[in-house]
PDB file of N, CA and C in Angstrom:
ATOM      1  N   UNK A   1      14.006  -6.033  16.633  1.00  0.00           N
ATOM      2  CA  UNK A   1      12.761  -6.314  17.307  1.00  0.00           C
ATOM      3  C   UNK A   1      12.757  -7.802  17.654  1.00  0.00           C
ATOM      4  N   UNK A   2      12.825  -8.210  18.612  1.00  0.00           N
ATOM      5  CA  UNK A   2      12.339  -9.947  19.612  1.00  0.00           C
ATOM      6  C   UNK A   2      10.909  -9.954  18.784  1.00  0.00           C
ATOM      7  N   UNK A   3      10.981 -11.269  18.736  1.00  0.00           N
ATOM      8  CA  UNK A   3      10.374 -12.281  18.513  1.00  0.00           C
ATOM      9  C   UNK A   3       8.786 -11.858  18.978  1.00  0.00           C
ATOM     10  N   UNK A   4       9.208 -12.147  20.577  1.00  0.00           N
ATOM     11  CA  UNK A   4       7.892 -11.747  20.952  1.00  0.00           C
ATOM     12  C   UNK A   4       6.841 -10.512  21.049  1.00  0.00           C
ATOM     13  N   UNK A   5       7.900  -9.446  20.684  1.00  0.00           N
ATOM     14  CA  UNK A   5       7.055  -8.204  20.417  1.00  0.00           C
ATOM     15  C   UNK A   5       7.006  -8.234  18.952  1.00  0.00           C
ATOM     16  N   UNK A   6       7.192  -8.944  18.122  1.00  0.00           N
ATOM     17  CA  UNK A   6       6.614  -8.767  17.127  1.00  0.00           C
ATOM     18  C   UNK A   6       5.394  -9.433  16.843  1.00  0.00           C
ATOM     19  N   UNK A   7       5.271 -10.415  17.259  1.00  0.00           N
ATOM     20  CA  UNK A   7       3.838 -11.103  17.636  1.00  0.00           C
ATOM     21  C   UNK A   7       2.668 -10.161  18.658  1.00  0.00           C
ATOM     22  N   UNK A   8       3.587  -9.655  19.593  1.00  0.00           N
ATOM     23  CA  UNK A   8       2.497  -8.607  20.489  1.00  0.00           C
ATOM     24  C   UNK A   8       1.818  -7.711  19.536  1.00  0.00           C
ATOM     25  N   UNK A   9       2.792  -7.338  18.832  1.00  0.00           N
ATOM     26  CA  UNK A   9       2.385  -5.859  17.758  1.00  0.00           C
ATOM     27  C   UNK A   9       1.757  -6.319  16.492  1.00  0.00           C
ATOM     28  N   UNK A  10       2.062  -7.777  15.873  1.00  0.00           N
ATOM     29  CA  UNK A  10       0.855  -7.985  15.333  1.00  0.00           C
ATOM     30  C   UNK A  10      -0.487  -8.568  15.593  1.00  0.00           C
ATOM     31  N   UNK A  11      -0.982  -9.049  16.827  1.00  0.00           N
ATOM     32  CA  UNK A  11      -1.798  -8.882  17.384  1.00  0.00           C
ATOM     33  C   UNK A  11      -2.639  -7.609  17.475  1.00  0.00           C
ATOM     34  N   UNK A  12      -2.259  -6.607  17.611  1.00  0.00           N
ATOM     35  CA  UNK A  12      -2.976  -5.524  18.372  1.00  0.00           C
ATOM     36  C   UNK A  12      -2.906  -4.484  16.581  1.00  0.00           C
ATOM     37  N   UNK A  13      -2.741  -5.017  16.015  1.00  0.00           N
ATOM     38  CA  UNK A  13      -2.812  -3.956  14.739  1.00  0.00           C
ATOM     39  C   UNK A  13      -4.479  -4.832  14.065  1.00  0.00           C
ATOM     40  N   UNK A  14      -5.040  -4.449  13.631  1.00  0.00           N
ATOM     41  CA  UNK A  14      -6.269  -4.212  13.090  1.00  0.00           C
ATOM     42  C   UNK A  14      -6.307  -5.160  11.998  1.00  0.00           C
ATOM     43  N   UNK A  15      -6.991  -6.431  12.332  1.00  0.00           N
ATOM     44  CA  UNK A  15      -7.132  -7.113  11.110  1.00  0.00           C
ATOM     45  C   UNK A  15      -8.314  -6.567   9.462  1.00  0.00           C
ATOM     46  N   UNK A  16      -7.816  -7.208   8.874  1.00  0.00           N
ATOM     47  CA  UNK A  16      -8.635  -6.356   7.620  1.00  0.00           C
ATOM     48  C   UNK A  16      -9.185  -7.753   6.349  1.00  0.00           C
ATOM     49  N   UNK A  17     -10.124  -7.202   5.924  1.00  0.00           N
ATOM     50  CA  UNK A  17     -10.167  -7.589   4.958  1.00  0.00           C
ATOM     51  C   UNK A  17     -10.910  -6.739   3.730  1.00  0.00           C
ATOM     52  N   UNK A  18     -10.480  -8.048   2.689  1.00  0.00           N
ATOM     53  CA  UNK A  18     -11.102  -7.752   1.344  1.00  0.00           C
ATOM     54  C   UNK A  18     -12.474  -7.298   0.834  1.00  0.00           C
ATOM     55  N   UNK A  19     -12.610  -6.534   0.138  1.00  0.00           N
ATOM     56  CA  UNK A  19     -13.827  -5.877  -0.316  1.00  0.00           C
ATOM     57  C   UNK A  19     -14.338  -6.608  -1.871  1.00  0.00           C
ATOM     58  N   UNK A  20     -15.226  -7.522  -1.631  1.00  0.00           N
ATOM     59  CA  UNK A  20     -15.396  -8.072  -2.804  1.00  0.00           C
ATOM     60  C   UNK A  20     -16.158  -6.900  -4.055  1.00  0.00           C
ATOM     61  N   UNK A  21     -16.507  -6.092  -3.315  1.00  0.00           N
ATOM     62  CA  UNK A  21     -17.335  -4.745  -4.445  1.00  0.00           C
ATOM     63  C   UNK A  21     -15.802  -3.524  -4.927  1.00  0.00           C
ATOM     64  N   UNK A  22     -15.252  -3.383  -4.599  1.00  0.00           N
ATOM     65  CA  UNK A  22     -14.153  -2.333  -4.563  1.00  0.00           C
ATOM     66  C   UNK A  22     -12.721  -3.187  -4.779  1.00  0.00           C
ATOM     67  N   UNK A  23     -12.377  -4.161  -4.212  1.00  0.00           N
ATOM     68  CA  UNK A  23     -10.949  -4.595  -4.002  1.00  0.00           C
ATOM     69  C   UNK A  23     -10.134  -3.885  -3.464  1.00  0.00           C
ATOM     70  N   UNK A  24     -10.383  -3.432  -2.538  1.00  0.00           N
ATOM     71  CA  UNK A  24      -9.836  -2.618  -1.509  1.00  0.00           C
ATOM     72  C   UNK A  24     -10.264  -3.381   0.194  1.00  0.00           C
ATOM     73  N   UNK A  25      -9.126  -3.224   1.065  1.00  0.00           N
ATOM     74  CA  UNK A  25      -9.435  -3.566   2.008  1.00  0.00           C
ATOM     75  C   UNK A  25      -9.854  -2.680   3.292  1.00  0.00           C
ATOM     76  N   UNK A  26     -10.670  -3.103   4.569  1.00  0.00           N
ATOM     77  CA  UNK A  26     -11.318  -2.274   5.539  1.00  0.00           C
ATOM     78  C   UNK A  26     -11.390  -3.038   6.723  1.00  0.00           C
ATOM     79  N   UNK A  27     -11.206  -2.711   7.669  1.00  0.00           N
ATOM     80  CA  UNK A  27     -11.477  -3.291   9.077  1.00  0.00           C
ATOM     81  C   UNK A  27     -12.745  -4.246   9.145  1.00  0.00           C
ATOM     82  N   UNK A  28     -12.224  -5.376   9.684  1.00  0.00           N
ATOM     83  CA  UNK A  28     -12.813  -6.347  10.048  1.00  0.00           C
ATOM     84  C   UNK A  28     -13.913  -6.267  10.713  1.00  0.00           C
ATOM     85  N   UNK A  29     -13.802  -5.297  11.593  1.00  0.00           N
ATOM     86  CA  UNK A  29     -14.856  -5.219  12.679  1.00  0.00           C
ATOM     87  C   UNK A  29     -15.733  -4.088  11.727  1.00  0.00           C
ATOM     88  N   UNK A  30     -16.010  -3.600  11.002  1.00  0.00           N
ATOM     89  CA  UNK A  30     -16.497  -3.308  10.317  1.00  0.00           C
ATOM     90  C   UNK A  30     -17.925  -3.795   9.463  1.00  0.00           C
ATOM     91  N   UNK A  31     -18.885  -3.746   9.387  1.00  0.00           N
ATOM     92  CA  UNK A  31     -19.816  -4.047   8.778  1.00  0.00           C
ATOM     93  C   UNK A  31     -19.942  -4.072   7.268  1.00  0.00           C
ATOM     94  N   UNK A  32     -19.623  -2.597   6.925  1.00  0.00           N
ATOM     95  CA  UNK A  32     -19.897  -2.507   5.458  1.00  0.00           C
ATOM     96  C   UNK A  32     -18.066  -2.218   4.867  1.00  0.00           C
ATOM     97  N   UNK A  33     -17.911  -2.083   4.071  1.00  0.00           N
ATOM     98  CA  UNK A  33     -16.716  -1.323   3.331  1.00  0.00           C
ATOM     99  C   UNK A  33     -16.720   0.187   3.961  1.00  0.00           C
ATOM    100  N   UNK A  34     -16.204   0.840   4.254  1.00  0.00           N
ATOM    101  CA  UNK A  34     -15.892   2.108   4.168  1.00  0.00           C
ATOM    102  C   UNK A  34     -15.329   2.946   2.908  1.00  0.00           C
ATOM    103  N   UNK A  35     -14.904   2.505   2.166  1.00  0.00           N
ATOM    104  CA  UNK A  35     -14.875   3.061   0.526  1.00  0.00           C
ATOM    105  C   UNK A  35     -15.758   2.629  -0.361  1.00  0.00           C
ATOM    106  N   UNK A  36     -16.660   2.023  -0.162  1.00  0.00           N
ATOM    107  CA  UNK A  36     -18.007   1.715  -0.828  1.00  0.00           C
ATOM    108  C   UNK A  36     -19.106   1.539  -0.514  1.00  0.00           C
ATOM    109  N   UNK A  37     -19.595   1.655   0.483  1.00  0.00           N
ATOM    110  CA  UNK A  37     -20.562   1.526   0.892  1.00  0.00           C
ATOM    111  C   UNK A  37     -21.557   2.421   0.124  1.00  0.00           C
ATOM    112  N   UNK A  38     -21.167   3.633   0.101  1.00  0.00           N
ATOM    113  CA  UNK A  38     -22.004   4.669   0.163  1.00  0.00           C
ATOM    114  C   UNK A  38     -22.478   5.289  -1.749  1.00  0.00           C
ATOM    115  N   UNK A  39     -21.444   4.516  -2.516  1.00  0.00           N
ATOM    116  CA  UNK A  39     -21.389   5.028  -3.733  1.00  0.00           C
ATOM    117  C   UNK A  39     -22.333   4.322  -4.544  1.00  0.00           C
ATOM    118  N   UNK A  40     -22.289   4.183  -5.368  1.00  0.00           N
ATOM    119  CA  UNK A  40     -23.230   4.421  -6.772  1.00  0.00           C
ATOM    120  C   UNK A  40     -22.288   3.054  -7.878  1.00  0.00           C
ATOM    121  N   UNK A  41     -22.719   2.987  -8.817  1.00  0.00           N
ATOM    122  CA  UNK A  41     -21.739   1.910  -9.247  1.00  0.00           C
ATOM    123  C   UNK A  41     -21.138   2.640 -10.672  1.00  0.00           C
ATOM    124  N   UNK A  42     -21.390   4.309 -10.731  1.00  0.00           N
ATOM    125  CA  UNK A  42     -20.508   4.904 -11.573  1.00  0.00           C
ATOM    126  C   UNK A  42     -19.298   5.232 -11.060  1.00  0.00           C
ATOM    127  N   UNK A  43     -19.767   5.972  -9.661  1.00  0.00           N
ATOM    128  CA  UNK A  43     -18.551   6.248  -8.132  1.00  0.00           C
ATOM    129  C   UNK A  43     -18.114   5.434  -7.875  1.00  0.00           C
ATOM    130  N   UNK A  44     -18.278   4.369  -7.907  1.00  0.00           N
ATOM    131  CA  UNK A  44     -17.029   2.561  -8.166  1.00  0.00           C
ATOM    132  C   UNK A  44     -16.417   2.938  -8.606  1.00  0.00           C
ATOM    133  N   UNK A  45     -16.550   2.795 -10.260  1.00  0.00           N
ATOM    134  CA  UNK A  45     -15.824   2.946 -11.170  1.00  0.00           C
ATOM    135  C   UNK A  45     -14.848   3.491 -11.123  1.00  0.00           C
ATOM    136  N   UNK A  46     -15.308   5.058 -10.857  1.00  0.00           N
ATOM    137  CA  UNK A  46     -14.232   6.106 -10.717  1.00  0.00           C
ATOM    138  C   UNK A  46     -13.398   5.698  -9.133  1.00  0.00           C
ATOM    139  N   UNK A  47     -13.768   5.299  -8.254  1.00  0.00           N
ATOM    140  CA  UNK A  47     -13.250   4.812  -7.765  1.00  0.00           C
ATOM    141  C   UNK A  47     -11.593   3.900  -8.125  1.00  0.00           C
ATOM    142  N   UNK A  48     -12.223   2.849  -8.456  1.00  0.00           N
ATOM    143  CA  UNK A  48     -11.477   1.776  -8.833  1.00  0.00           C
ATOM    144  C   UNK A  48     -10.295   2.683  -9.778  1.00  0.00           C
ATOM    145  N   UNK A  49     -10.692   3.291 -10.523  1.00  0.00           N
ATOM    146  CA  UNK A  49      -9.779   3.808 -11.887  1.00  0.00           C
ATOM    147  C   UNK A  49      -8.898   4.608 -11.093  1.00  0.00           C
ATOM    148  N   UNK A  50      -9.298   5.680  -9.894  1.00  0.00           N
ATOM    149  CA  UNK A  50      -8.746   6.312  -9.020  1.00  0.00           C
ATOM    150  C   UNK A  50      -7.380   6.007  -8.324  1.00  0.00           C
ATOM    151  N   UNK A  51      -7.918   4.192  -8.287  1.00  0.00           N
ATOM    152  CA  UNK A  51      -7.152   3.722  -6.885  1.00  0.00           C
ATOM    153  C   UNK A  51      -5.887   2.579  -7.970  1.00  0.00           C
ATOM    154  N   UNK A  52      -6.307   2.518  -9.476  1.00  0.00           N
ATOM    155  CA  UNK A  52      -5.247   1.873 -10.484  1.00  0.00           C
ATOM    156  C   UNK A  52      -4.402   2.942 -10.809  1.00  0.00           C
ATOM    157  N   UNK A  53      -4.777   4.154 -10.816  1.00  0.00           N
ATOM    158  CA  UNK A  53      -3.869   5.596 -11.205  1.00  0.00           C
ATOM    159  C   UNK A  53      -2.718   5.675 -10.035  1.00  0.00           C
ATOM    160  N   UNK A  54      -3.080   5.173  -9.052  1.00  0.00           N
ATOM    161  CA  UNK A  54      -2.783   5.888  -7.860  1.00  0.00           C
ATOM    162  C   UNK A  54      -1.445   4.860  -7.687  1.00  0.00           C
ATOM    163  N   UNK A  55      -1.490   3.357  -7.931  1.00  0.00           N
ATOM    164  CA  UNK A  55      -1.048   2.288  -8.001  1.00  0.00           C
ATOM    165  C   UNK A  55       0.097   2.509  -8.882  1.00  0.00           C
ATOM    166  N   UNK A  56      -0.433   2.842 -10.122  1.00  0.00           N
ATOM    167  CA  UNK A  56       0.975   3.312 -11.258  1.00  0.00           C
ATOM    168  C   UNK A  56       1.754   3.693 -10.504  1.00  0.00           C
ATOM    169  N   UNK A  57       1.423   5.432 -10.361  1.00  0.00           N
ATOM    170  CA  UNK A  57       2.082   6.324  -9.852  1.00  0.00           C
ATOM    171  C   UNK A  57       3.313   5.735  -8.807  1.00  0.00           C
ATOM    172  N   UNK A  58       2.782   5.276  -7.957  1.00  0.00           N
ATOM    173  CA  UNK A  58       3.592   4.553  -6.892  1.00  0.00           C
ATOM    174  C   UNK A  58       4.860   4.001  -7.453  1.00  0.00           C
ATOM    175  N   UNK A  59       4.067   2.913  -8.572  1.00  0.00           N
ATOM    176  CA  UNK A  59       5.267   1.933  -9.012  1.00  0.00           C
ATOM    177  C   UNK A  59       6.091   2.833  -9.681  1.00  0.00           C
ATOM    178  N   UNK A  60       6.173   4.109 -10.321  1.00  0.00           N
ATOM    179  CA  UNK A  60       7.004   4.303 -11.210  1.00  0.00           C
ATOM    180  C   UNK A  60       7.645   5.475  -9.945  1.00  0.00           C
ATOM    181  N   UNK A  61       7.049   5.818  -9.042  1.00  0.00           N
ATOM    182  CA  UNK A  61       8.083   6.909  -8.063  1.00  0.00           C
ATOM    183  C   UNK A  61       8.918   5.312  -7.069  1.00  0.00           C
ATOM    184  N   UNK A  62       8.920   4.212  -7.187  1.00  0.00           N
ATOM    185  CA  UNK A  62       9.369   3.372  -6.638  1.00  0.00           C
ATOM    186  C   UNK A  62      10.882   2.877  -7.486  1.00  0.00           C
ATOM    187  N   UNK A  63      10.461   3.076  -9.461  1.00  0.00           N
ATOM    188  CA  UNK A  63      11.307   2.772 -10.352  1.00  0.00           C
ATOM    189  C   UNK A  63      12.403   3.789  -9.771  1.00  0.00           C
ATOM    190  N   UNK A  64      12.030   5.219  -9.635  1.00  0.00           N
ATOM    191  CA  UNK A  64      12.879   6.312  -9.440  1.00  0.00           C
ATOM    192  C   UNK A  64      13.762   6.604  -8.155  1.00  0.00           C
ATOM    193  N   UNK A  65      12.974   5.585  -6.853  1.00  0.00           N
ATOM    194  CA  UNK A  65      13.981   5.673  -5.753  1.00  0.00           C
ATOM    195  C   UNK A  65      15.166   4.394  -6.141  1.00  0.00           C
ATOM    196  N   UNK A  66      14.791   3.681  -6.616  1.00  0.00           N
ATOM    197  CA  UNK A  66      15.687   2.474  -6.942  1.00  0.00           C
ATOM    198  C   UNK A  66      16.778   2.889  -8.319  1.00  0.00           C
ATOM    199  N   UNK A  67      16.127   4.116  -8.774  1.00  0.00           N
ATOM    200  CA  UNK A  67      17.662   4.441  -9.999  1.00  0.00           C
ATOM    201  C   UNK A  67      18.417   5.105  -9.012  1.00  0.00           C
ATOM    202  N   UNK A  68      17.863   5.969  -8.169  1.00  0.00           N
ATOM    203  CA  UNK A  68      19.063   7.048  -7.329  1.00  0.00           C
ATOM    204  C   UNK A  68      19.278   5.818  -5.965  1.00  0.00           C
ATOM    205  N   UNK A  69      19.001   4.689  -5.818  1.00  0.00           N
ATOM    206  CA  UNK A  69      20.096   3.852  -4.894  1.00  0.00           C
ATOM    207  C   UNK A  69      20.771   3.501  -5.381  1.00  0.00           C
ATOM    208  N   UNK A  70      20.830   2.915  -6.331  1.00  0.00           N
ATOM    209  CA  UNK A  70      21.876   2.400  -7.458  1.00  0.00           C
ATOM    210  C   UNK A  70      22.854   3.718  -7.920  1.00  0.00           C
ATOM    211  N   UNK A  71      22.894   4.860  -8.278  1.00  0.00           N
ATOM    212  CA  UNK A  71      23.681   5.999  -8.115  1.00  0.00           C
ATOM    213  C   UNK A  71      24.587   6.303  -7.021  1.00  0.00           C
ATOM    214  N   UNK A  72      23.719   6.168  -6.103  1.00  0.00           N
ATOM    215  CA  UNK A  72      24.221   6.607  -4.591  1.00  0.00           C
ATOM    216  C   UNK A  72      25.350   5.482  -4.567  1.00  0.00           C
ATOM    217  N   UNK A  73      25.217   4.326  -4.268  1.00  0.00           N
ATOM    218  CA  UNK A  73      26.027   3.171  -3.921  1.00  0.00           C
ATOM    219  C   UNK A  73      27.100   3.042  -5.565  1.00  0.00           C
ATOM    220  N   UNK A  74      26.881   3.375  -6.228  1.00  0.00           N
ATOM    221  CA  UNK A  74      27.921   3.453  -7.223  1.00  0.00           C
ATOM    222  C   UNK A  74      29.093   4.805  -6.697  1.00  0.00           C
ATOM    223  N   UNK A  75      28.291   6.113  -6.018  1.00  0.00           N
ATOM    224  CA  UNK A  75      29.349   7.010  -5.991  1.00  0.00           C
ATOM    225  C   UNK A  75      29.927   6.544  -4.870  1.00  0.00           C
ATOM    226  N   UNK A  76      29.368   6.049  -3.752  1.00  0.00           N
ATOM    227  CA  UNK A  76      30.012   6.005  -2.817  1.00  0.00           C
ATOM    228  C   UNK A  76      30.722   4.321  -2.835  1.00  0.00           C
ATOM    229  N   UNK A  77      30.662   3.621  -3.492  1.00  0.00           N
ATOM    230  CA  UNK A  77      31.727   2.197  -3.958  1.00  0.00           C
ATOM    231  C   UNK A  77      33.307   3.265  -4.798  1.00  0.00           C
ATOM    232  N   UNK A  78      32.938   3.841  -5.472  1.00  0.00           N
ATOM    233  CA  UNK A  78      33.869   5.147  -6.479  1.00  0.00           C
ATOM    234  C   UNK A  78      34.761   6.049  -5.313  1.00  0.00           C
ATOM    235  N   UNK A  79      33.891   5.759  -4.220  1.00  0.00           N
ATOM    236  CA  UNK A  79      35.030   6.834  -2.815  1.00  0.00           C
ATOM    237  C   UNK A  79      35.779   6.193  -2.134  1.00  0.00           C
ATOM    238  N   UNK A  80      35.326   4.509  -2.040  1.00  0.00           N
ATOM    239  CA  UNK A  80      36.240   3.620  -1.214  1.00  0.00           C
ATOM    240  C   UNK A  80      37.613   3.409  -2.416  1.00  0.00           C
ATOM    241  N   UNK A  81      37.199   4.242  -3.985  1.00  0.00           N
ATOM    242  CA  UNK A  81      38.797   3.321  -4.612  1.00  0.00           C
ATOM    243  C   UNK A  81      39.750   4.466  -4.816  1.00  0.00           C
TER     244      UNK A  81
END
């Protein structure tokens, strides 16, 4: 990708920000949060706990693509000898 279409394309993608009630981010042009606006401050909660579960999860299916690259590139370093 040039230089200059990468500047075109981040231009035209949707700036965002931070949600000081949630810590989650939402379109700028936006008024309220869109994941909080509407809740309760128990539905936060569960919220928030929702979106730290969700976060784990990630990191540890992230641990698991990075053991099978490290596999992969070991069998196939093992085919070049």
């Amino acid at each position: 990708m040039s230089l200059g279409m990468y500047f075109f394309w981040k231009s035209k993608q949707a700036k965002l920000q931070k949600c000081k009630r949630c810590d989650l981010y939402y379109d700028e042009l936006l008024d309220n949060c869109s994941h909080c606006a509407k809740l309760s401050n128990s539905e936060l909660i569960a919220l928030k706990e929702d979106h730290q579960y969700t976060l784990k999860n990630n990191a540890s299916f992230g641990k698991y693509l990075l053991f099978l690259a490290i596999i992969l590139a070991w069998f196939l370093l093992l085919s070049f000898l």
